[in-house]
Protein backbone atom coordinates (compact mmCIF):
# COMPACT_ATOMS: atom_id res chain seq x y z
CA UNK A 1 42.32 -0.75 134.35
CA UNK A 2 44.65 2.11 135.70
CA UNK A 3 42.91 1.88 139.51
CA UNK A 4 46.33 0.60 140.56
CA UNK A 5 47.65 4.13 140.11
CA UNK A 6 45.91 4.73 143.42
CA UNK A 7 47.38 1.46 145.48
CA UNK A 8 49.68 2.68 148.18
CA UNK A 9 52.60 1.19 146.47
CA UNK A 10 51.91 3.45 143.23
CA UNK A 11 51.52 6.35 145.90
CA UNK A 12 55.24 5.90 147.03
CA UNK A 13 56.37 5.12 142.80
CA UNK A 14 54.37 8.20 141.35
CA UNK A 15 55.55 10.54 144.53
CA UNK A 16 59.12 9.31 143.95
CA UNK A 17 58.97 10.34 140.10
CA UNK A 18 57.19 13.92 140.97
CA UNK A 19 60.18 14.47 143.46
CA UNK A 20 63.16 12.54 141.19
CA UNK A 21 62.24 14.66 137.53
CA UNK A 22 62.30 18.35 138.72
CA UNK A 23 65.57 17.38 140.86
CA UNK A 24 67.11 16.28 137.63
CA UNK A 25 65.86 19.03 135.56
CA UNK A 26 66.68 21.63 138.29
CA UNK A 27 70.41 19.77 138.54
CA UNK A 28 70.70 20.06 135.17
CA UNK A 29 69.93 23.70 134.79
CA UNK A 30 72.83 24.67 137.40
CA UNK A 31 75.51 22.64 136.03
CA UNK A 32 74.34 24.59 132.43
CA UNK A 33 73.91 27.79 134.38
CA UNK A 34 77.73 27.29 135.64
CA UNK A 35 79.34 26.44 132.12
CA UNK A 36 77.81 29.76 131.07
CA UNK A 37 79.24 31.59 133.96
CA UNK A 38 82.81 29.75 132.42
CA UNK A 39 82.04 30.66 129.45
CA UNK A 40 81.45 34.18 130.28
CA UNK A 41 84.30 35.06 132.13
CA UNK A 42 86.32 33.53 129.23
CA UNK A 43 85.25 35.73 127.10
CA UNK A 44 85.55 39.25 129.35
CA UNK A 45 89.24 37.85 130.29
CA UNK A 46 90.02 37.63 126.29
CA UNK A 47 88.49 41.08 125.86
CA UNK A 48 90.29 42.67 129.04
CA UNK A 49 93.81 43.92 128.20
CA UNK A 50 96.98 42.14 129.01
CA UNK A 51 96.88 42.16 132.64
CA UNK A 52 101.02 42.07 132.21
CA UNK A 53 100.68 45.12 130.37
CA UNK A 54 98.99 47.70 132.45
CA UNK A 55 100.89 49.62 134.73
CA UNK A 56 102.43 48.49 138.25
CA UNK A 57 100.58 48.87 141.72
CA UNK A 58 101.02 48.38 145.13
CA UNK A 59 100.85 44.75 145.97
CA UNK A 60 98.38 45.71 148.65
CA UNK A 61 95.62 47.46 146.32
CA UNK A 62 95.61 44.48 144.10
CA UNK A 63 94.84 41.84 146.91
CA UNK A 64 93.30 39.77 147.29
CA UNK A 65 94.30 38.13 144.27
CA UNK A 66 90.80 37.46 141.54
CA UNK A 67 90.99 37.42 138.07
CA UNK A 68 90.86 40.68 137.31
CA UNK A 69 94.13 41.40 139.41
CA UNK A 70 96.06 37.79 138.68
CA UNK A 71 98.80 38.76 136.41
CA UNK A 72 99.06 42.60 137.14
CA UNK A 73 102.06 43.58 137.97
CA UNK A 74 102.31 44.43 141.81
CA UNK A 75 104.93 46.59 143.50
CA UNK A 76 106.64 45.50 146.96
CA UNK A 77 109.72 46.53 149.09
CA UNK A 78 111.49 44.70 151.68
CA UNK A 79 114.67 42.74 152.28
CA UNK A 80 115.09 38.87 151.49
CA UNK A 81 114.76 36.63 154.21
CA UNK A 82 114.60 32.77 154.13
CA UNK A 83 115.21 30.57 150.42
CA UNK A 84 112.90 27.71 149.41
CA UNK A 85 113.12 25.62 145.99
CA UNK A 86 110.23 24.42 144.46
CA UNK A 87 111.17 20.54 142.29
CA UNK A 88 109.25 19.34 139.82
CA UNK A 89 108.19 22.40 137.64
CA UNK A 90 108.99 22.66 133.78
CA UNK A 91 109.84 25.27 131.60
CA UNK A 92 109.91 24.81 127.72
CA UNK A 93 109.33 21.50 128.29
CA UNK A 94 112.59 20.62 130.26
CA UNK A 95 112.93 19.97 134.03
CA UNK A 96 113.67 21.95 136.82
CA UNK A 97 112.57 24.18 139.74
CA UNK A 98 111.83 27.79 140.94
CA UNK A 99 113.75 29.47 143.39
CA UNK A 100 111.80 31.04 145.57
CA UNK A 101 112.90 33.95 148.08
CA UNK A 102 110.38 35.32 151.12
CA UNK A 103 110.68 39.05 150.95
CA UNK A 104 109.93 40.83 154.34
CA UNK A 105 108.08 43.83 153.89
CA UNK A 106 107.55 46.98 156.44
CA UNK A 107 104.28 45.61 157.19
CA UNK A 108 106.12 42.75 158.97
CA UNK A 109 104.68 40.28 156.53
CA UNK A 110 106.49 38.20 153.58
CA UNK A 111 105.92 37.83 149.96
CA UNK A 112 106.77 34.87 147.97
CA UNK A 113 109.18 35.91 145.17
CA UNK A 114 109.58 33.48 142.26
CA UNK A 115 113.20 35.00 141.34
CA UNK A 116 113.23 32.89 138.39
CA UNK A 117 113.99 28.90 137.07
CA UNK A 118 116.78 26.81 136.93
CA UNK A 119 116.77 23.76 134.87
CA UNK A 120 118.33 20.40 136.77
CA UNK A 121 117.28 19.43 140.58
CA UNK A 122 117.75 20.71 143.71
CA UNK A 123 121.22 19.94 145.19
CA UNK A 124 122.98 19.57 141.86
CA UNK A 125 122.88 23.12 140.39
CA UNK A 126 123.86 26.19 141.85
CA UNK A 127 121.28 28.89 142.90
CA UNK A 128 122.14 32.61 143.05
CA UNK A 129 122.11 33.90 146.00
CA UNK A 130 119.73 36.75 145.87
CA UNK A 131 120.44 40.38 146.63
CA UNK A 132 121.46 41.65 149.89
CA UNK A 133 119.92 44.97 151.46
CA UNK A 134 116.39 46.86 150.83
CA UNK A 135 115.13 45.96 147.62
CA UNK A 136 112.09 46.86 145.44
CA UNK A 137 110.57 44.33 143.38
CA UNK A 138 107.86 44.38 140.57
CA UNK A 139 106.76 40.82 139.79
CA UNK A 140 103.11 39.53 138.31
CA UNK A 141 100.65 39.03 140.76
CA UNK A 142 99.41 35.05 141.10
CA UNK A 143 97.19 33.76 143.64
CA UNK A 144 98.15 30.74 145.90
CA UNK A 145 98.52 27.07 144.62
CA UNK A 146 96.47 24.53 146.04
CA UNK A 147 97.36 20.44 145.24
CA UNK A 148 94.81 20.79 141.94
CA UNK A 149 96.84 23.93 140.48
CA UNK A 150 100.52 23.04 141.15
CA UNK A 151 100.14 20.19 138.47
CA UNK A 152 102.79 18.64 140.92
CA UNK A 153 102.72 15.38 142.94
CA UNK A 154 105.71 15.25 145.35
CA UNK A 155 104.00 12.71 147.97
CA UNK A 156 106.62 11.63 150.65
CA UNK A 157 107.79 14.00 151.94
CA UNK A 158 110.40 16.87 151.03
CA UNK A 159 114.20 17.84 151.86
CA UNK A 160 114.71 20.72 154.37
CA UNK A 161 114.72 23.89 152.09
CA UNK A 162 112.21 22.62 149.56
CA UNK A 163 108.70 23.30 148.74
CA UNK A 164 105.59 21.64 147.16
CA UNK A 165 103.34 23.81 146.35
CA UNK A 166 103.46 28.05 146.66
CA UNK A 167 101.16 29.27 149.12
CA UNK A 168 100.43 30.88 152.96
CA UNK A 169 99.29 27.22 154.04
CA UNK A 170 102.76 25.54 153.24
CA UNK A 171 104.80 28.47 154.50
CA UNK A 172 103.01 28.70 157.95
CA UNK A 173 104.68 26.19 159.70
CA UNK A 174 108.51 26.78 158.10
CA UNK A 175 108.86 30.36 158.55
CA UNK A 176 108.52 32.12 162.35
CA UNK A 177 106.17 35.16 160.23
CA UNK A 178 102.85 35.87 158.69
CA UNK A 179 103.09 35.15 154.67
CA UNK A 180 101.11 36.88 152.00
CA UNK A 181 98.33 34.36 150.37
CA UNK A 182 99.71 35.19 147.05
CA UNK A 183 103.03 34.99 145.32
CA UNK A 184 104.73 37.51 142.01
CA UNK A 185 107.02 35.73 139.25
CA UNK A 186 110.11 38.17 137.86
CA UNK A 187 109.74 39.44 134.34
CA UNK A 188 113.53 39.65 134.55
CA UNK A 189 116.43 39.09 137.09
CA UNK A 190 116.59 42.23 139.72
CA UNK A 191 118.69 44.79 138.37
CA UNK A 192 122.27 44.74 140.67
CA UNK A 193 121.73 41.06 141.65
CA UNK A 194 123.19 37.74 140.98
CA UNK A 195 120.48 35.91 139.09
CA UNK A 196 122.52 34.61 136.22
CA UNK A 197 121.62 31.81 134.63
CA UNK A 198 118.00 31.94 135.87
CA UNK A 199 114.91 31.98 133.30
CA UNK A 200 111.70 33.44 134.77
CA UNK A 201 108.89 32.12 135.28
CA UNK A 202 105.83 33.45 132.83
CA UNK A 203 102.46 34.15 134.96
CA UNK A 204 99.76 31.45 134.75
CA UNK A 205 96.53 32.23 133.86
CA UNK A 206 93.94 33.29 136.59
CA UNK A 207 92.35 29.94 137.89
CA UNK A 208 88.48 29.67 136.67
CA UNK A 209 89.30 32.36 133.75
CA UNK A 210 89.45 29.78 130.81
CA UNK A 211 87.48 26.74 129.22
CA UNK A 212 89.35 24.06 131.29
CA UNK A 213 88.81 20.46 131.56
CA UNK A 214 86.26 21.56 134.73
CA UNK A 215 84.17 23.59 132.32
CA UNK A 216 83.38 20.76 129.93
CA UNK A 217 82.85 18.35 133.24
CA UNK A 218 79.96 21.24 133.77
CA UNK A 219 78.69 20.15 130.52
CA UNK A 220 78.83 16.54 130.27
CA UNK A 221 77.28 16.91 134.24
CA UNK A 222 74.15 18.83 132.18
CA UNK A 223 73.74 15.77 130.09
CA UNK A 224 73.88 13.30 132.62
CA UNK A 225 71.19 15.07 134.33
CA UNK A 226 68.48 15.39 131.84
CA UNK A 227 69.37 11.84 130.81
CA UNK A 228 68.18 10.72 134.49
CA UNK A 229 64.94 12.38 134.62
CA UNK A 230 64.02 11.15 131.19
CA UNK A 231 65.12 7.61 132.19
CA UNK A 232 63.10 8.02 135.55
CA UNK A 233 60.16 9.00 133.21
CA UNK A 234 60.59 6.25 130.76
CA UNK A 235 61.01 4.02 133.58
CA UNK A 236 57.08 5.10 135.10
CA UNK A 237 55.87 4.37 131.32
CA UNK A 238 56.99 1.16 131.07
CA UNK A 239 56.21 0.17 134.80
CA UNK A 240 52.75 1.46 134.12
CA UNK A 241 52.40 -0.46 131.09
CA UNK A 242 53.28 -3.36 132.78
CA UNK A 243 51.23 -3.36 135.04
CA UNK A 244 48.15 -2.24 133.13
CA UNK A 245 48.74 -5.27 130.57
CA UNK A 246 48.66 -7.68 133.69
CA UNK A 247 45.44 -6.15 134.83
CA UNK A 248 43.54 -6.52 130.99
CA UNK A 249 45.11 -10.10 131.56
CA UNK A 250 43.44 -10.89 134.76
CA UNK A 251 40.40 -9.44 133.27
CA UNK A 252 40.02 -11.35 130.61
CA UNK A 253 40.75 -14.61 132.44
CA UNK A 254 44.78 -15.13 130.99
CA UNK A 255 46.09 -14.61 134.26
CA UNK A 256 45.49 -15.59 137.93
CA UNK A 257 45.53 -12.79 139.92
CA UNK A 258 48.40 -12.79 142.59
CA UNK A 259 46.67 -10.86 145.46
């Protein structure tokens, strides 16, 4: 009753389902094996101290940035070249925008400084112009934005002196130097300068450190998985039962046979 099995055509199903179930299974496995790894580092970055309350260093030991450096407070020096503002960005739930100053270093390169947040838009509140001469700053350390970490959508184009996102890639063609690929936010104004009426900007938390919307899309990806091999093997049963139930039929004379 089962010779069909070895038909050519059942050759190419049966080889499809040995190939299609430990694909699924083996899919399945490594979008579990990757939650874990989420869920892991979520739990060393809730046992690691404060990473805003260990002690400054030298931007350049802590890059590049990963999350056991991303919010440690990083040392620089250097004088304050060009100004960007950054739209779109809310703080306590209100609107407004970072100002953003490049600081050139003696290494030749620049820094992003997020001086601090002003609430309004660009254009119709004042920004402080930020301190003349050799400076030394002490901001927390954040790694670059990319368009899924900015949480901002500012399609069309922007005014001269503005800024989308905060990163090396979207500095490299406005500024004539080499830019860090990271960026500090200021606890505090700079002692000596002029940023009154700025807030600043708390650090975010490392990217990939926390049990984000991507971890549970690892999840629900394990599911989906093991849900297609056991509807490619439920799939075999039934075809084979089919098929076996038209053979008994043949045999016993309910059926013409169609070959």
């Amino acid at each position: 009753m089962y010779r069909f099995l070895l038909t050519p055509r059942w050759w190419g199903i049966n080889l499809f389902v040995v190939l299609a179930i430990p694909f699924c299974v083996f899919m399945g496995t490594w979008q579990l094996g990757r939650f874990e790894d989420r869920v892991q580092t979520h739990e060393e970055a809730e046992e690691r101290p404060d990473p805003g309350s260990r002690s400054p260093a030298p931007l350049d030991e802590l890059l590049p940035v990963s999350t056991e450096t991303s919010g440690r407070p990083a040392v620089a020096k250097g004088t304050y070249a060009d100004q960007f503002l950054v739209p779109g960005r809310k703080l306590d739930d209100r609107n407004g925008f970072y100002v953003l100053d490049l600081l050139r270093t003696d290494s030749g390169k620049a820094l992003p400084v997020v001086r601090g947040w002003l609430a309004g838009s660009p254009g119709s509140t004042k920004v402080p112009a930020a301190p003349a001469g050799e400076v030394t700053v002490t901001g927390d350390l954040q790694a670059s934005e990319n368009s899924g970490t900015s949480g901002v959508d500012l399609g069309g184009g922007l005014p001269e002196g503005q800024l989308g996102m905060i990163s090396a890639a979207s500095l490299v063609n406005l500024v004539p130097y080499d830019v860090y690929d990271a960026w500090v936010t200021l606890p505090e104004p700079e002692a000596g300068g002029t940023g009154g009426g700025m807030k600043p900007v708390p650090a975010a938390a490392a990217q990939g450190s926390g049990l984000d919307l991507k971890a549970f899309q690892n999840l629900g990806y394990t599911g989906e998985w093991f849900v297609f091999a056991g509807f490619v093997l439920f799939m075999w049963f039934r075809l084979v039962r089919r098929e076996a139930e038209a053979a008994r039929d043949i045999q016993l004379g309910l059926a013409a046979d169609a070959d």
